[in-house]
Protein backbone atom coordinates (compact mmCIF):
# COMPACT_ATOMS: atom_id res chain seq x y z
CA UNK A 1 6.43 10.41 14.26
CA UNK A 2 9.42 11.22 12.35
CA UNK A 3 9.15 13.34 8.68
CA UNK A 4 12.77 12.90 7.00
CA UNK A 5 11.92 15.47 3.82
CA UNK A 6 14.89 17.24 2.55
CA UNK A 7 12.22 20.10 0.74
CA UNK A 8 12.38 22.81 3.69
CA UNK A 9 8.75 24.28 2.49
CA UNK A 10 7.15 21.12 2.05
CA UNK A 11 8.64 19.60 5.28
CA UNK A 12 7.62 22.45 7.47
CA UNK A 13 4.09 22.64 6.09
CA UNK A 14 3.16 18.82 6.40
CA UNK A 15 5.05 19.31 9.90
CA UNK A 16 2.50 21.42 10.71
CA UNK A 17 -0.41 20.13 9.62
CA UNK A 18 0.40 16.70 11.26
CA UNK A 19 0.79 18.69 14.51
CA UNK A 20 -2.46 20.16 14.18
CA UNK A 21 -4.06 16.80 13.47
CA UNK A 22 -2.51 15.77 17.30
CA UNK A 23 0.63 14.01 16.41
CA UNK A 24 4.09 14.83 17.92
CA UNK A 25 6.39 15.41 14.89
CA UNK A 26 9.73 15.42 14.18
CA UNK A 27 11.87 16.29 11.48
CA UNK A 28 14.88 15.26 9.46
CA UNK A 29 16.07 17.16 6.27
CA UNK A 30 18.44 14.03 5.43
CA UNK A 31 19.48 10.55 5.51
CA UNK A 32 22.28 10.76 8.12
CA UNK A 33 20.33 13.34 10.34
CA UNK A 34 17.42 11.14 10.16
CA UNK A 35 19.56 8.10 10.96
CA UNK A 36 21.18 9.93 14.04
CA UNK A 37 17.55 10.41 15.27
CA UNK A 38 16.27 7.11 15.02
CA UNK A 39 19.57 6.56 16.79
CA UNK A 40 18.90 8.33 19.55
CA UNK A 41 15.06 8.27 20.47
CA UNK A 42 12.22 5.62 19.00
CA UNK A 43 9.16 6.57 16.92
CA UNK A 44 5.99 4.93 16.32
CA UNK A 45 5.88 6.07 12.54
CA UNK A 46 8.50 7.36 10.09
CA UNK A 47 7.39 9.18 6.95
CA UNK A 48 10.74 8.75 4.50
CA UNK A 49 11.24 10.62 1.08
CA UNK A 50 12.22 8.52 -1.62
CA UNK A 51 14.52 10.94 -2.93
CA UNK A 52 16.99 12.86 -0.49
CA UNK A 53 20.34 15.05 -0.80
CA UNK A 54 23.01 12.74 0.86
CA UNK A 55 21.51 9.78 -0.96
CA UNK A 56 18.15 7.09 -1.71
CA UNK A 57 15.99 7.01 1.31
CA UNK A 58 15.27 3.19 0.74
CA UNK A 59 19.14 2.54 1.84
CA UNK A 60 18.32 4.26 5.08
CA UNK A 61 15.30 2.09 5.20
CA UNK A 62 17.45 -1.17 4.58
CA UNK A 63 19.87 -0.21 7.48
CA UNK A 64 16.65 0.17 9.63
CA UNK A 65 15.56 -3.33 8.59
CA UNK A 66 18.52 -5.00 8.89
CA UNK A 67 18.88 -3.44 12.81
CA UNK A 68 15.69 -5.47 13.11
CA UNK A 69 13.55 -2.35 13.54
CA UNK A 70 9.70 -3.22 12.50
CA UNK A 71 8.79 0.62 12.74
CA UNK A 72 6.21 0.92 9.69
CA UNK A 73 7.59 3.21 7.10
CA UNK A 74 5.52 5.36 4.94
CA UNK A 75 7.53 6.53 1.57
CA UNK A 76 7.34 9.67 -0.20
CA UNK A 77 8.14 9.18 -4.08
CA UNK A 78 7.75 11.39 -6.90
CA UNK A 79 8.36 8.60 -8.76
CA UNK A 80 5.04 7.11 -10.08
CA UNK A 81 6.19 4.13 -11.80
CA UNK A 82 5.12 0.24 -10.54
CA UNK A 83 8.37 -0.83 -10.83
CA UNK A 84 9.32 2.00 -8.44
CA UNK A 85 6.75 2.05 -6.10
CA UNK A 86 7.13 -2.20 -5.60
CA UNK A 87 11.08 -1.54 -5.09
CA UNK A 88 9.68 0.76 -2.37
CA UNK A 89 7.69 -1.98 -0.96
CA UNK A 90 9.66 -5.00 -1.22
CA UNK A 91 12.59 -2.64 0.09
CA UNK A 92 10.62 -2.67 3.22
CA UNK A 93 8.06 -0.05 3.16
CA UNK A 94 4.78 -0.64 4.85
CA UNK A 95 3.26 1.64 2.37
CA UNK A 96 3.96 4.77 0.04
CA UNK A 97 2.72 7.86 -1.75
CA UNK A 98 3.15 9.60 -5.17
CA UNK A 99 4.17 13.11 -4.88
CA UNK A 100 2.57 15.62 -5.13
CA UNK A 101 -0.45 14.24 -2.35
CA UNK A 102 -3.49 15.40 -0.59
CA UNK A 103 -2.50 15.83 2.86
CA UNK A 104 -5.84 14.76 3.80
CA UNK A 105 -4.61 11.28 1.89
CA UNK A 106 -1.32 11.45 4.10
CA UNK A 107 -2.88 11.92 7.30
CA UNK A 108 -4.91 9.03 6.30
CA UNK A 109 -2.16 6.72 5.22
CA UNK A 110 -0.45 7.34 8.71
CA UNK A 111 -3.56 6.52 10.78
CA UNK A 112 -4.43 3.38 8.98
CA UNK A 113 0.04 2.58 9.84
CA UNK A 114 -0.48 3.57 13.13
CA UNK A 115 -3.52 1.29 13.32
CA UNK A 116 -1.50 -1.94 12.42
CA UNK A 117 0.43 -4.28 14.97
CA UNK A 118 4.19 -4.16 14.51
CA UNK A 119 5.04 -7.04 12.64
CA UNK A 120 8.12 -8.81 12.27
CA UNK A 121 11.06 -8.20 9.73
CA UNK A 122 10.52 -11.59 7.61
CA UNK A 123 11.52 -14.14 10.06
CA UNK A 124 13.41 -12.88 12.60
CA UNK A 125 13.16 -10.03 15.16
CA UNK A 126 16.42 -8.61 16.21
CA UNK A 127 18.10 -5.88 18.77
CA UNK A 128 22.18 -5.85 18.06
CA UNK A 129 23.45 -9.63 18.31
CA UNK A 130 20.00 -10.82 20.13
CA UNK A 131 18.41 -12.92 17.57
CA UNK A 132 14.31 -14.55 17.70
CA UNK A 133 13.58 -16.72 14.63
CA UNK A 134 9.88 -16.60 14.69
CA UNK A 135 9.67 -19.93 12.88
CA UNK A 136 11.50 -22.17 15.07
CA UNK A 137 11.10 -20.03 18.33
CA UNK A 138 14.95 -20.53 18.89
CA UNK A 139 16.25 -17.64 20.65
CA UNK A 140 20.89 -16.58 20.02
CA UNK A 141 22.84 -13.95 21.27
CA UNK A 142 26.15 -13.52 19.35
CA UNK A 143 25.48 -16.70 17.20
CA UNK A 144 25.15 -18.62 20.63
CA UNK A 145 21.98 -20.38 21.46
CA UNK A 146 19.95 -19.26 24.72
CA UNK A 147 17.62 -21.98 26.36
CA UNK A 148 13.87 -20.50 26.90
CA UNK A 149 10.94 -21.62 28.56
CA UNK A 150 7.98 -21.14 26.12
CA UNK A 151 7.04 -18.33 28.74
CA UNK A 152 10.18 -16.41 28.15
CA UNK A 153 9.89 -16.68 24.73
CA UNK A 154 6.37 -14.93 24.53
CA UNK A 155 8.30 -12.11 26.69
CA UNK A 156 11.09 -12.38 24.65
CA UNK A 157 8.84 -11.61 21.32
CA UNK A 158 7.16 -8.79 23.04
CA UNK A 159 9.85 -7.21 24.30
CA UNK A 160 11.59 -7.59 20.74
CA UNK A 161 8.73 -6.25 18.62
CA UNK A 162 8.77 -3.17 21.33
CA UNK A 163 12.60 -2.60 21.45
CA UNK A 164 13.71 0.72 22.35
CA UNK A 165 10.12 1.75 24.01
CA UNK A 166 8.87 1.29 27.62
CA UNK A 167 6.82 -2.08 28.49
CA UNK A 168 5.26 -1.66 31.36
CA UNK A 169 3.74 -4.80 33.62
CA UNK A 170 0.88 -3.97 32.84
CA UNK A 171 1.46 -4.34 29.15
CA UNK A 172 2.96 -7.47 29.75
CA UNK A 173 0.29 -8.25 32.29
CA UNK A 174 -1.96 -7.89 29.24
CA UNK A 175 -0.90 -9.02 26.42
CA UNK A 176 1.79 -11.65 27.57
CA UNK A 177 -0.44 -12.82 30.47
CA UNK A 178 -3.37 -12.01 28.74
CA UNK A 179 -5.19 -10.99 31.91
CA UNK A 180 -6.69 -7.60 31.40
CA UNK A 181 -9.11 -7.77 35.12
CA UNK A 182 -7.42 -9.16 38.08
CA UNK A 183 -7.67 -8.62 41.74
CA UNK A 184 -4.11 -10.40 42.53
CA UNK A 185 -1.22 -8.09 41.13
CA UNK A 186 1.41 -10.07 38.82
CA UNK A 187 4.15 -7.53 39.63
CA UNK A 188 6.17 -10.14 41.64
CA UNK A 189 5.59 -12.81 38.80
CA UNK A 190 6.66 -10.61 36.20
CA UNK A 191 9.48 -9.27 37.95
CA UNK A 192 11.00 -12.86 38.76
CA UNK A 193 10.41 -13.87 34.93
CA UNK A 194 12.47 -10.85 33.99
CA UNK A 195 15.05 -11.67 36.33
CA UNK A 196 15.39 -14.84 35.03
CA UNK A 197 15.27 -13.61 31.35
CA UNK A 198 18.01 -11.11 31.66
CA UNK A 199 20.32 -13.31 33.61
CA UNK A 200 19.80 -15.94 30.00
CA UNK A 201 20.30 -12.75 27.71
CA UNK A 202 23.14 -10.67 29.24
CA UNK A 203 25.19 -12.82 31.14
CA UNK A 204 28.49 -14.50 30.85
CA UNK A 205 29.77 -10.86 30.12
CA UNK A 206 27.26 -9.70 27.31
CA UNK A 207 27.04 -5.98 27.01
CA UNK A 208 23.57 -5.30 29.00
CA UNK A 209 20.15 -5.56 26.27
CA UNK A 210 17.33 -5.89 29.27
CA UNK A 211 16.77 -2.51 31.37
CA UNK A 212 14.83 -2.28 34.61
CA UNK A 213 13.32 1.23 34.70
CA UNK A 214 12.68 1.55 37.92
CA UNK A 215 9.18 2.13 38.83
CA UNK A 216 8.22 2.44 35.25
CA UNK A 217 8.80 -0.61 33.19
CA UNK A 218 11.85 -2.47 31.32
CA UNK A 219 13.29 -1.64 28.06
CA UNK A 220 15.20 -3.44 25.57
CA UNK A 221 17.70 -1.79 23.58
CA UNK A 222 21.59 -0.89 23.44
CA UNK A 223 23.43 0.70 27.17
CA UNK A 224 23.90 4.03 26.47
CA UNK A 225 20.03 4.35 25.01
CA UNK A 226 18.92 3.21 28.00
């Protein structure tokens, strides 16, 4: 999880509580530091104040969007108003809460986020120039289209809404191929439909998107985050 607070008390106290409660927690006392760490490693939560010292934390929140990132986003606002807290929403929040809170109410808040399956960005899921419109199932790279089997494209989708994390084969085993008991191993299956995939995705000179981890899993997501 990642708490961008610029308040040094109140940020190191919720830090702490959330690590009691089990959580790894990082933290981010503004915009640009917080940007530079979603940069730079992924997060399965982000708690965002509303109001922070280089600027509003629903612009960082609209550059997260518009990377295609469907990370739910819990904002901090001491601003109580409707008006404010449905800007925070239809900015892109999953969900918000009115300062000053019960941290009982936060922990909360984040379980019930963490609970949810990552949902798209309105239509489209997107990693740099890689583009999946959910409606018409047409897959672009760099405005070009890319030809998918319908296979591919349920990989595709995965591996979009769980850019910049491991997917293992046996993730993909279980939700792509939805076979959760099996005797036979689908290792060589998957590993020929990712072949194929990648060669679609990053050829013809495309900076690389697809990663093999070897022995762990594949990873979508920009070169040097790989």
């Amino acid at each position: 999880m990642l708490l961008i607070e610029d308040e040094r008390k109140t940020r190191d106290s919720v830090l702490e509580g959330l690590r009691l409660e089990g959580w790894r927690v990082s933290g981010a006392g503004s915009a640009e530091r917080g940007w530079e760490m979603l940069a730079a490693a992924s997060f399965d939560l982000i708690v965002l104040d509303r109001m922070l010292p280089d600027g509003d934390g629903l612009d960082l929140l609209q550059r997260l969007r518009q990377r295609g990132q469907p990370t739910p986003v819990l904002v901090l606002t001491a601003r109580g108003a409707l008006d404010e807290r449905v800007q925070a929403l239809e900015g892109g929040a999953d969900d918000y809460l009115t300062k000053p809170f019960a941290f009982a109410e936060l922990v909360a808040r984040c379980r019930a986020l963490l609970r949810r399956p990552v949902l798209a960005i309105g239509t489209f899921l997107r990693c740099e120039d890689l583009n999946f419109d959910l409606h018409t199932r047409l897959v672009s790279r760099g405005g070009d289209p890319i030809g998918l089997t319908p296979r591919e494209c349920e990989i595709m989708e995965y591996l979009l809404r769980y850019q910049g994390q491991v997917v293992t084969r046996e993730m993909l085993e279980r939700d792509v191929w939805k076979q959760s008991h099996r005797f036979t191993s689908l290792d060589n299956v998957i590993d020929v439909q990712m072949m194929r995939l990648r060669r679609k995705i990053d050829g013809e000179g495309r900076p690389r998107l697809l990663h093999t981890l070897r022995g762990v899993g594949y990873r979508l997501g920009r070169e040097e985050e790989a």
